[in-house]
Protein backbone atom coordinates (compact mmCIF):
# COMPACT_ATOMS: atom_id res chain seq x y z
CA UNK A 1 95.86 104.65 124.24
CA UNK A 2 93.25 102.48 125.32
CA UNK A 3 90.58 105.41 126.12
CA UNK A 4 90.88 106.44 121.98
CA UNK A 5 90.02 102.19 120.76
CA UNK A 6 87.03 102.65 123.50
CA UNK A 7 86.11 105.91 122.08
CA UNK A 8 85.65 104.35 118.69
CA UNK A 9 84.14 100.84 120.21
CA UNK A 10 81.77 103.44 121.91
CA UNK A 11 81.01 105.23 118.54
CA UNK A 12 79.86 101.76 116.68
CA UNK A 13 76.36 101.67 118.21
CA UNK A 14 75.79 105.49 116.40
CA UNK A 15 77.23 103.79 113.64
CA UNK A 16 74.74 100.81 113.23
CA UNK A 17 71.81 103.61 114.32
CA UNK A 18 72.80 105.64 110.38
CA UNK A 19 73.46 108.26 112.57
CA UNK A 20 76.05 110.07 109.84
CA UNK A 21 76.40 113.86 111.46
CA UNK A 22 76.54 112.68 114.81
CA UNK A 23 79.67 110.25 114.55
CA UNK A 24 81.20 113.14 112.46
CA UNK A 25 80.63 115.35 115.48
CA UNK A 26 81.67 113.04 118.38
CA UNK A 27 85.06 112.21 115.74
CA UNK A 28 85.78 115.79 115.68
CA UNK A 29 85.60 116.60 119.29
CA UNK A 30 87.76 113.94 120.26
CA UNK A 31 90.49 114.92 117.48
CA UNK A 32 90.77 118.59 119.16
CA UNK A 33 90.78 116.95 122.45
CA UNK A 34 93.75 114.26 121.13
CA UNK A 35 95.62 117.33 120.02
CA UNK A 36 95.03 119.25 123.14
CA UNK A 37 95.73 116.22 125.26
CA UNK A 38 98.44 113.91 123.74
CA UNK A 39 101.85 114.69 124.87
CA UNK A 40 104.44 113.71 121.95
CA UNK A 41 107.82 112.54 123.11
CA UNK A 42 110.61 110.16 121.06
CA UNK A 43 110.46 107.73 123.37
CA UNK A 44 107.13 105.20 123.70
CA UNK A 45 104.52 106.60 126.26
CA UNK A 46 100.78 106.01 126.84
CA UNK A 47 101.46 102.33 127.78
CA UNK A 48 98.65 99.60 128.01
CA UNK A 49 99.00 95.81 127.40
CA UNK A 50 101.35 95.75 124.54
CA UNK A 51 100.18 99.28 123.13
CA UNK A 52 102.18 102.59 122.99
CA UNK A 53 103.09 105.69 121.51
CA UNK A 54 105.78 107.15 120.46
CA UNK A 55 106.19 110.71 118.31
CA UNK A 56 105.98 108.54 115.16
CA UNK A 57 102.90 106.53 116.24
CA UNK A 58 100.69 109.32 117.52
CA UNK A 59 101.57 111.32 114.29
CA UNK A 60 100.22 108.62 112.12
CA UNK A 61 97.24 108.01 114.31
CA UNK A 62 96.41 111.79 114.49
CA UNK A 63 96.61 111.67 110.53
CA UNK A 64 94.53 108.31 110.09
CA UNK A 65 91.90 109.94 112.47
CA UNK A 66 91.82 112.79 110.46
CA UNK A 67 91.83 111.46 107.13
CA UNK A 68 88.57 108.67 108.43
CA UNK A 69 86.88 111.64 109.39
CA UNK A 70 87.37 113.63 106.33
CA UNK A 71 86.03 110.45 104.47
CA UNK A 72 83.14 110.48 105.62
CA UNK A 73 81.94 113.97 105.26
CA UNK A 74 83.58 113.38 101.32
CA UNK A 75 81.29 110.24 101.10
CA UNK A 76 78.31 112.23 101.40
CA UNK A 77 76.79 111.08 98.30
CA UNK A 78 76.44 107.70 100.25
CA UNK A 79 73.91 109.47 102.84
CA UNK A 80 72.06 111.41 100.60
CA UNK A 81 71.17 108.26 98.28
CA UNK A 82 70.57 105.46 101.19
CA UNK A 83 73.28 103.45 100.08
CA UNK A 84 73.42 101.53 103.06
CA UNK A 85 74.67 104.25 105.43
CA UNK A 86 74.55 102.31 108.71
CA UNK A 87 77.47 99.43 106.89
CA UNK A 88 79.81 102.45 105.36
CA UNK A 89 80.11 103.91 108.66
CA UNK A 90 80.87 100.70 110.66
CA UNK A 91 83.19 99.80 107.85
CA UNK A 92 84.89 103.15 107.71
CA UNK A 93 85.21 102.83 112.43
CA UNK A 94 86.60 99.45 111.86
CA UNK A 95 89.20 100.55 109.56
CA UNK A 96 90.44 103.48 112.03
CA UNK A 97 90.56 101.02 114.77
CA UNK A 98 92.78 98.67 112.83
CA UNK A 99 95.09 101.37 111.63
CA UNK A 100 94.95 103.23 115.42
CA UNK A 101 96.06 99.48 116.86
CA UNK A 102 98.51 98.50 113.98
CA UNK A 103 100.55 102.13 114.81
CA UNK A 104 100.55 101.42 118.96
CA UNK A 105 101.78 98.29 118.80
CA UNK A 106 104.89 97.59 120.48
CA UNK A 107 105.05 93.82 119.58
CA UNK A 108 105.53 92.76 115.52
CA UNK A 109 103.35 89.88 115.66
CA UNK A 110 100.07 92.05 116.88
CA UNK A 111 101.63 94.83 114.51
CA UNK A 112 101.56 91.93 111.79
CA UNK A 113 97.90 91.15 112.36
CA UNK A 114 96.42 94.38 112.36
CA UNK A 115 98.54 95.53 109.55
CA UNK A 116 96.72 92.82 107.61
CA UNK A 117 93.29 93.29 109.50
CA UNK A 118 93.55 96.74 107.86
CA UNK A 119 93.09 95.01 104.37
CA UNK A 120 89.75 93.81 104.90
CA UNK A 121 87.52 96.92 105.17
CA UNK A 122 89.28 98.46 102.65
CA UNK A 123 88.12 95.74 100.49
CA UNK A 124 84.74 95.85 101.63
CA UNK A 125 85.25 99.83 100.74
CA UNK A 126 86.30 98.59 97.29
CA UNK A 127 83.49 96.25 97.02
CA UNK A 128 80.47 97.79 98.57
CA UNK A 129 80.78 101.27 97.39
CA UNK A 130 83.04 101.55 93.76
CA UNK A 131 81.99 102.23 90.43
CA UNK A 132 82.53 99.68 87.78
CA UNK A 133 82.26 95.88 87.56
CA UNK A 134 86.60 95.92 87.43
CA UNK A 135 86.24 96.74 91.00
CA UNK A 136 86.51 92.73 91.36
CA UNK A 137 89.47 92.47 89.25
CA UNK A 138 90.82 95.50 91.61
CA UNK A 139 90.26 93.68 94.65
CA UNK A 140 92.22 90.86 93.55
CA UNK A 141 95.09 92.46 92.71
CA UNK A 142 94.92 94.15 95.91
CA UNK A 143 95.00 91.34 98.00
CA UNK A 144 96.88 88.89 96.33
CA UNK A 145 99.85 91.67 96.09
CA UNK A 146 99.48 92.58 99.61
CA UNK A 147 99.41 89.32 100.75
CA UNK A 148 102.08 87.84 98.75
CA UNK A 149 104.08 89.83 100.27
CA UNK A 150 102.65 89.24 103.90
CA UNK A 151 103.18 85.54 104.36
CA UNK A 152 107.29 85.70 104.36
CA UNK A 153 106.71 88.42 106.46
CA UNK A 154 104.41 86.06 109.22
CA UNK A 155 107.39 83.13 108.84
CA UNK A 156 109.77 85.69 109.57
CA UNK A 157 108.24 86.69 112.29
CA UNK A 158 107.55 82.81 114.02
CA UNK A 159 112.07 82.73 113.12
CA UNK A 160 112.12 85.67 115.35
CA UNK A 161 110.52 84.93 117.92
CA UNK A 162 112.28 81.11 117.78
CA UNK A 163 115.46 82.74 118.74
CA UNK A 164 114.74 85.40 120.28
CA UNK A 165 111.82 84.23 122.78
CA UNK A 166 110.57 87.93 122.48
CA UNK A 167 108.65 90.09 119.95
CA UNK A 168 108.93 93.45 121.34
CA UNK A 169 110.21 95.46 118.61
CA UNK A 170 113.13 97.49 120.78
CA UNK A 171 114.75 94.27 122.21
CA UNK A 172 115.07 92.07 119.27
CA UNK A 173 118.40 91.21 118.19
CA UNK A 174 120.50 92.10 114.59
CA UNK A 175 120.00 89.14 111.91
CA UNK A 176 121.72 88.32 109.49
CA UNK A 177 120.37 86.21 106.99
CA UNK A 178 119.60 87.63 103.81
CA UNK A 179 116.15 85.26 102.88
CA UNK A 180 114.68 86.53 106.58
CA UNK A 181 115.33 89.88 106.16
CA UNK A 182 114.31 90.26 102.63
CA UNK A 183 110.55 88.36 103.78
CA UNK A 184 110.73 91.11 106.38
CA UNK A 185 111.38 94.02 104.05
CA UNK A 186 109.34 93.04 100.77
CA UNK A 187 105.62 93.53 102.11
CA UNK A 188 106.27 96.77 103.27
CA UNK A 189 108.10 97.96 100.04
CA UNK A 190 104.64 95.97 98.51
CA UNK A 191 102.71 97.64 100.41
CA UNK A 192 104.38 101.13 100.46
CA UNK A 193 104.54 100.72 96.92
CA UNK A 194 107.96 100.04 95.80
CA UNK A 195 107.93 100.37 91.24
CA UNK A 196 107.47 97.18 89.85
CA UNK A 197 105.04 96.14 92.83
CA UNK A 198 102.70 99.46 92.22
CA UNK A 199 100.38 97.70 90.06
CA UNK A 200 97.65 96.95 92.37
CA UNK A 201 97.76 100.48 94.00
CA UNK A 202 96.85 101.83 90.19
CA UNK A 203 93.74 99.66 89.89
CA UNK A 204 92.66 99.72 93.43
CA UNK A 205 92.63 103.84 93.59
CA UNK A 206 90.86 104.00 90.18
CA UNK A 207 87.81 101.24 91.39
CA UNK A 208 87.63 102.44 94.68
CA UNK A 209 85.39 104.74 95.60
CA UNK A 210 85.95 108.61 97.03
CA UNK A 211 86.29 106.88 100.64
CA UNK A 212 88.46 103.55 99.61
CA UNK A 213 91.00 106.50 97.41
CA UNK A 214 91.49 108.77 100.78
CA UNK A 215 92.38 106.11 102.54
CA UNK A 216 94.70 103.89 100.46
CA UNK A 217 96.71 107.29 99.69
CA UNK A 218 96.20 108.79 102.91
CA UNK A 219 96.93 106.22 105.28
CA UNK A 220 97.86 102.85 104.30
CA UNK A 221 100.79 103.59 102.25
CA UNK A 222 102.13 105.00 105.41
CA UNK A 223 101.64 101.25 107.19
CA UNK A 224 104.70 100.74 105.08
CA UNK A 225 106.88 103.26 105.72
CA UNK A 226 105.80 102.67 109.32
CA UNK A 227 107.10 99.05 109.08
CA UNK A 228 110.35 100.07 107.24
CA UNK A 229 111.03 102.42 110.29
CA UNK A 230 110.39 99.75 112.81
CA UNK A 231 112.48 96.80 111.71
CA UNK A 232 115.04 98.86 111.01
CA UNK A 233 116.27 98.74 114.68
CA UNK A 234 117.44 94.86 114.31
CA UNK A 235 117.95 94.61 110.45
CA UNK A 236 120.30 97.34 110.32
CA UNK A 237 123.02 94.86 108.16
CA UNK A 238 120.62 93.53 105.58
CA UNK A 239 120.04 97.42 104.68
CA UNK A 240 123.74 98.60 105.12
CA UNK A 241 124.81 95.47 102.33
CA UNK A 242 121.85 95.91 100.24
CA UNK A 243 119.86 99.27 100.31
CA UNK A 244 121.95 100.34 97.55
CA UNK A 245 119.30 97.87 95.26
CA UNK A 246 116.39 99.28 96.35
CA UNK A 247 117.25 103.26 96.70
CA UNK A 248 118.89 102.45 92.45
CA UNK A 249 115.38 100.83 91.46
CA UNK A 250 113.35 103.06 93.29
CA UNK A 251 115.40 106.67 92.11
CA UNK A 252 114.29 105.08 88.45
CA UNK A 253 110.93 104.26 89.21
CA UNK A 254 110.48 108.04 90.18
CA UNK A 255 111.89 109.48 86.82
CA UNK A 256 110.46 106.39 85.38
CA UNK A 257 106.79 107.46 86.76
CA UNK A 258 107.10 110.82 85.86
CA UNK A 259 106.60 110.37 82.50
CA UNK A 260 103.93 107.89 82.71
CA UNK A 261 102.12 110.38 84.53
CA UNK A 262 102.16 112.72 81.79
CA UNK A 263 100.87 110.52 79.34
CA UNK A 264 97.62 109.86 81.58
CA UNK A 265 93.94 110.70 80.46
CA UNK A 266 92.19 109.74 83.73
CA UNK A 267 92.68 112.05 86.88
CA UNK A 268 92.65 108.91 89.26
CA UNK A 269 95.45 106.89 87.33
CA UNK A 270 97.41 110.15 87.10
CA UNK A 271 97.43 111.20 91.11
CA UNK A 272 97.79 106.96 91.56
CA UNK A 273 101.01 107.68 89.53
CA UNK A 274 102.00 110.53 91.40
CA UNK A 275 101.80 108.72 94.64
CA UNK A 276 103.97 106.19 93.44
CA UNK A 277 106.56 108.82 92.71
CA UNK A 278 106.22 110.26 95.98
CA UNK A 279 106.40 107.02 98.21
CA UNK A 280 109.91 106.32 96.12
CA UNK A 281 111.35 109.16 97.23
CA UNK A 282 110.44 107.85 100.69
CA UNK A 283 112.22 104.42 100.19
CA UNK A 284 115.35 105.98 99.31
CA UNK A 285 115.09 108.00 102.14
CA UNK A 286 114.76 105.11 104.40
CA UNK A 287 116.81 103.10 102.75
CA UNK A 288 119.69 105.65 102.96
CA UNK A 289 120.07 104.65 106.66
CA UNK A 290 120.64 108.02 108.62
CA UNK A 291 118.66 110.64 111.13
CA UNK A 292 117.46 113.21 108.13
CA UNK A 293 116.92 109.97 105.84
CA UNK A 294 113.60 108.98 108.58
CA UNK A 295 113.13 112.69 109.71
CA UNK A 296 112.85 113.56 105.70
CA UNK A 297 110.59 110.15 104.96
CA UNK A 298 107.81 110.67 108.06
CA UNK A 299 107.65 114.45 106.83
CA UNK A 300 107.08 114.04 103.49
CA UNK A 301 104.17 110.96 104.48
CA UNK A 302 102.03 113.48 106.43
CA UNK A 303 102.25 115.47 103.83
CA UNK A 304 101.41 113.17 100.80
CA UNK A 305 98.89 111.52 103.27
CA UNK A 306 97.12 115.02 103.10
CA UNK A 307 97.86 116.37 99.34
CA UNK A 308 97.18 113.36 97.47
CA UNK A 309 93.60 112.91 99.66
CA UNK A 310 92.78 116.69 98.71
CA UNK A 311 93.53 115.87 95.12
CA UNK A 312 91.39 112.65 95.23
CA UNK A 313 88.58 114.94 96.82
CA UNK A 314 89.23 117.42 93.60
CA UNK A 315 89.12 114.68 90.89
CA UNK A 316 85.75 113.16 93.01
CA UNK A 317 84.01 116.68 93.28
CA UNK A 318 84.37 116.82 89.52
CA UNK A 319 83.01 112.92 88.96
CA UNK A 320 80.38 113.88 90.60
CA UNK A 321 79.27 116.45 88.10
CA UNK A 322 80.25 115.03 84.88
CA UNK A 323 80.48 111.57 85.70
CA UNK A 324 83.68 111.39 84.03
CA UNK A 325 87.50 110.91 84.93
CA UNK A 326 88.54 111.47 81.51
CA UNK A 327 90.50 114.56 81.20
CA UNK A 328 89.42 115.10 77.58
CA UNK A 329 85.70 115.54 79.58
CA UNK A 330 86.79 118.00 82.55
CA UNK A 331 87.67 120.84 80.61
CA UNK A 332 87.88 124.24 80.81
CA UNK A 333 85.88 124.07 84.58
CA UNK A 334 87.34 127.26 85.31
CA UNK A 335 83.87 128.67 83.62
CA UNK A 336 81.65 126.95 85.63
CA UNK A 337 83.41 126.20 88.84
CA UNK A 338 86.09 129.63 89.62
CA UNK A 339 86.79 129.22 92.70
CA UNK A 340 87.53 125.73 92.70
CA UNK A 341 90.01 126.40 90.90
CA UNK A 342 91.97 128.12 93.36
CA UNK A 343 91.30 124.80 95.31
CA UNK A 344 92.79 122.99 92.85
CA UNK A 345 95.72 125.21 92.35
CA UNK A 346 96.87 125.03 95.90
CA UNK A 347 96.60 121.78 95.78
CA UNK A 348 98.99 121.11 92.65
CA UNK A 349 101.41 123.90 93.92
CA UNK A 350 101.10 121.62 97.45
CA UNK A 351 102.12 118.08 94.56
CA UNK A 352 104.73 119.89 93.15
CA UNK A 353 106.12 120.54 96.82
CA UNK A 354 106.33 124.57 96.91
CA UNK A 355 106.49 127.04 100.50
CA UNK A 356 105.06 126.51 103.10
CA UNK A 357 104.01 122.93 102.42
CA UNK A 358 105.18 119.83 104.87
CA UNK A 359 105.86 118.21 101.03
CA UNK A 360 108.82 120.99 100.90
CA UNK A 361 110.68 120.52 103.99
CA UNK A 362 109.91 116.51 103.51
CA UNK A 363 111.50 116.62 100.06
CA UNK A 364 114.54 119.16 100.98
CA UNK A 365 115.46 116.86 104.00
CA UNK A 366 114.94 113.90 101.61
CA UNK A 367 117.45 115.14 99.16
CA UNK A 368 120.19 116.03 101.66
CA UNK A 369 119.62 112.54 102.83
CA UNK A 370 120.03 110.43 99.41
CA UNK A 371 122.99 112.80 98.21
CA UNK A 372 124.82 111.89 101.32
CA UNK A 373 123.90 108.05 100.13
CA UNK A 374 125.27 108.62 96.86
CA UNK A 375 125.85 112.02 94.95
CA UNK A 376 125.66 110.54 91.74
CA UNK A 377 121.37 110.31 92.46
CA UNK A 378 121.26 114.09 92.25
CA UNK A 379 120.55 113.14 88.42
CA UNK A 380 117.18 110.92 89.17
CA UNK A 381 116.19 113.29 91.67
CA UNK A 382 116.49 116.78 89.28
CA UNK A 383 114.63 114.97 86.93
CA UNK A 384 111.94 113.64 89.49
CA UNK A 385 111.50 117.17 90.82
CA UNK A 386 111.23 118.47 87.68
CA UNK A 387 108.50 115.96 86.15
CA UNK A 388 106.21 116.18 89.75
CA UNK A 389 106.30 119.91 88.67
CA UNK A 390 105.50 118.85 84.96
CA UNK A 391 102.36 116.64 85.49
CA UNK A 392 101.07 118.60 88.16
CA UNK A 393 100.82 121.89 85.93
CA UNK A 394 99.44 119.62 83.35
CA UNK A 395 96.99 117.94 85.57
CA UNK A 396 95.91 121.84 87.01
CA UNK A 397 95.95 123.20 82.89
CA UNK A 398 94.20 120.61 81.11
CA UNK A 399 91.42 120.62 84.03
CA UNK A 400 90.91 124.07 84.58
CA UNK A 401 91.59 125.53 81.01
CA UNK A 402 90.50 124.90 77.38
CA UNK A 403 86.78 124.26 75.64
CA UNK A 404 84.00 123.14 77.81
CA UNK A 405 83.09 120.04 76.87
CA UNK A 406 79.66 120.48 74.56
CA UNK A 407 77.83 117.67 75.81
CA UNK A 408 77.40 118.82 79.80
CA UNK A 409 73.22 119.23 80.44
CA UNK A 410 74.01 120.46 83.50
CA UNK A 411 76.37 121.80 86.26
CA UNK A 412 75.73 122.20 89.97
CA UNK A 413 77.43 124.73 91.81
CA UNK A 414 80.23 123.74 94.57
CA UNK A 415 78.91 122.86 98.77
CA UNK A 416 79.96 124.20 101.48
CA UNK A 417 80.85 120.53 102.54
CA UNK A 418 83.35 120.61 99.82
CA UNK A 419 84.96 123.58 100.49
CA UNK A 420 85.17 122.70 104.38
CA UNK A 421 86.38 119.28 103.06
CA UNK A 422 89.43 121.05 100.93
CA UNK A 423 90.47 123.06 103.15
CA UNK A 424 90.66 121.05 106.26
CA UNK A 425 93.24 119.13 104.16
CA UNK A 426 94.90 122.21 103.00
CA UNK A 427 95.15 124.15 106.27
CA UNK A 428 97.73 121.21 108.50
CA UNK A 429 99.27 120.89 105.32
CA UNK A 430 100.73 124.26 104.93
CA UNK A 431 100.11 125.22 108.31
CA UNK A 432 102.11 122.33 110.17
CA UNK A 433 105.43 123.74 108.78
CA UNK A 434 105.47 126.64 111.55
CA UNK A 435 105.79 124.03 113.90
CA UNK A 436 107.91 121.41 111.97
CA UNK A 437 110.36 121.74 115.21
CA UNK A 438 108.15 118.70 116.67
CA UNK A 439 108.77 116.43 113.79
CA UNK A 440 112.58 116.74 114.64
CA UNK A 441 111.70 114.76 118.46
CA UNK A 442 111.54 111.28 115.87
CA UNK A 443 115.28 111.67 115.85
């Protein structure tokens, strides 16, 4: 574990030097040689001074790697115009580093600080790099949310560690007292996000830029879930007496969101939505409290972490060209850009969670795992299915279909960087399936 954090210490200097192909190079050898070279069992491996890996924690490191790296090549607008290349890149190394430490960490205090530390370049993402003056307003939000929710969560922690002398996640003892465990539980349902806490996720993804959207949807949503998972091993009473609370609010907010999202006129606000709807389905999941319930929920993050990055990359690749998110703008692209439109229809089939994507299996494990919680759900969850498949043929339609919209001057044909870009989010994401037999070790 410790050779990957000196890998990416070592990659700083290139960093700082503007050197923007290069750390993309040196980031994509070492992924093939993390895949070739990381064994993944379900117990915790690779130790070093409070650092491990288990087959949850090198998942989510193999996906934050990959999604950093995929940032960077989208953010390509940032080397072409000089906009201080050498800080987006440090930035962008010091997020992965954060996010690489926060998922090996065996103890919930370190856990707690780089789960936080996490927040900070992502708000100099939001800050540096995003479009409109709200972006302040967006940063706000984003860390007063977060962090309302993270200072229980440090008290809780300095409780634990009072009476139980230890913070090593495995050995800590059952509590039960409901004010504790709810501090423990509400900034990861902020930060995951639960409904009714989602607001800063909305305003964050539409003010950030291409870079700050991959991540938030890609990777930090999944710090959440990742918590969830980890306390669950001493708060196991707390969520047997009151899960039923959360999975009821959360199987509403997903029907709930569904029809918000189809009532959207700007792309970002409506894949924010989405997400929203997704990461619900993952809290009852959770919440339900058995094997398939966490099987189903770390499934069906990979997969989100990957679809709902390709579709920012879509909405982005369009920006770029008509400097728009308003749907009533992005029209009828099918005439100028063809085969992007197969891009973006993979990519919506991929949303709506059809064969062979990781969102499938994710979503039929997930729904196995809340009936068994409570059959009466199967009524939120037909409706849920069915509006993901509504907005997400509406999102594809109103894009790709209809007039042009008069006023476009000009139109520049797709990259090569953006196809390579799509489809290195596309292929793990309907390829991984064929060897969904090594998500089952997490049970």
């Amino acid at each position: 574990m410790m050779e990957l954090i000196g890998f990416l210490l070592f990659l700083i200097p290139l960093s700082l030097m503007s050197l923007w192909w290069e750390v993309c190079l040196f980031m994509s050898f070492y992924m093939f040689y993390m895949i070739m070279n990381y064994n993944m069992f379900n117990y915790f491996s690779l130790f070093s001074y409070s650092f491990g890996g288990d087959m949850l924690s090198i998942l989510l490191i193999f996906l934050s790697f990959w999604i950093v790296y995929l940032m960077i090549i989208a953010s390509y607008k940032v080397y072409i115009e000089n906009n201080n290349i050498s800080e987006f890149l440090f930035i962008c190394l010091l997020l992965l580093i954060f996010l690489c430490l926060s998922f090996m960490s065996t103890n919930i205090f370190l856990f707690y600080i780089f789960f936080e530390a996490s927040l900070i370049p992502t708000l100099f993402l939001i800050y540096g790099w995003g479009y409109q003056p709200e972006r302040l307003s967006a940063g706000f939000y984003f860390l007063f949310y977060t962090m309302f929710g993270s200072l229980p969560l440090l008290i809780s922690v300095f409780f634990i560690y009072k009476y139980n002398y230890s913070l090593f996640f495995f050995i800590l003892s059952s509590l039960d007292n409901f004010y504790l465990s709810l501090s423990l539980v509400l900034a990861f349902l902020i930060k995951l996000p639960m409904v009714f806490f989602h607001f800063w996720l909305l305003k964050a993804h539409v003010e950030a830029p291409i870079s700050g959207s991959m991540i938030l949807a890609g990777v930090l949503l999944k710090l959440g879930g990742y918590g969830l998972i980890r306390i669950m091993f001493f708060l196991y009473t707390f969520f047997y007496k009151y899960s039923y609370f959360f999975i009821g609010l959360s199987l509403f907010g997903m029907f709930m969101v569904g029809f918000i999202c189809l009532v959207q006129i700007d792309m970002k606000c409506l894949i924010a939505y989405s997400s929203v709807a997704h990461m619900g389905m993952v809290i009852c999941g959770l919440l339900s409290f058995n094997t398939w319930g966490i099987l189903g929920s770390v499934l069906l993050m990979i997969g989100h972490g990957l679809c709902s990055s390709s579709m920012f990359c879509l909405a982005n690749i369009s920006y770029e060209r008509t400097h728009s998110r308003s749907l009533m703008i992005n029209k009828g692209l099918i005439n100028l850009m063809p085969s992007l439109s197969l891009m973006w229809f993979i990519t919506m089939i991929n949303n709506m969670s059809s064969p062979p994507s990781l969102n499938l299996l994710g979503e039929i494990i997930l729904i196995n795992s809340i009936m068994s919680f409570s059959t009466m759900s199967f009524l939120f969850l037909m409706f849920a299915s069915f509006l993901s498949c509504c907005y997400s043929i509406y999102l594809y339609s109103i894009i790709n279909h209809g007039s042009l919209y008069s006023g476009f001057n000009f139109m520049s044909s797709i990259y090569t960087r953006e196809y390579l870009l799509l489809f290195m989010h596309l292929l793990p994401l309907n390829i991984l399936i064929l060897k969904a037999d090594i998500f089952f070790l997490i049970s």
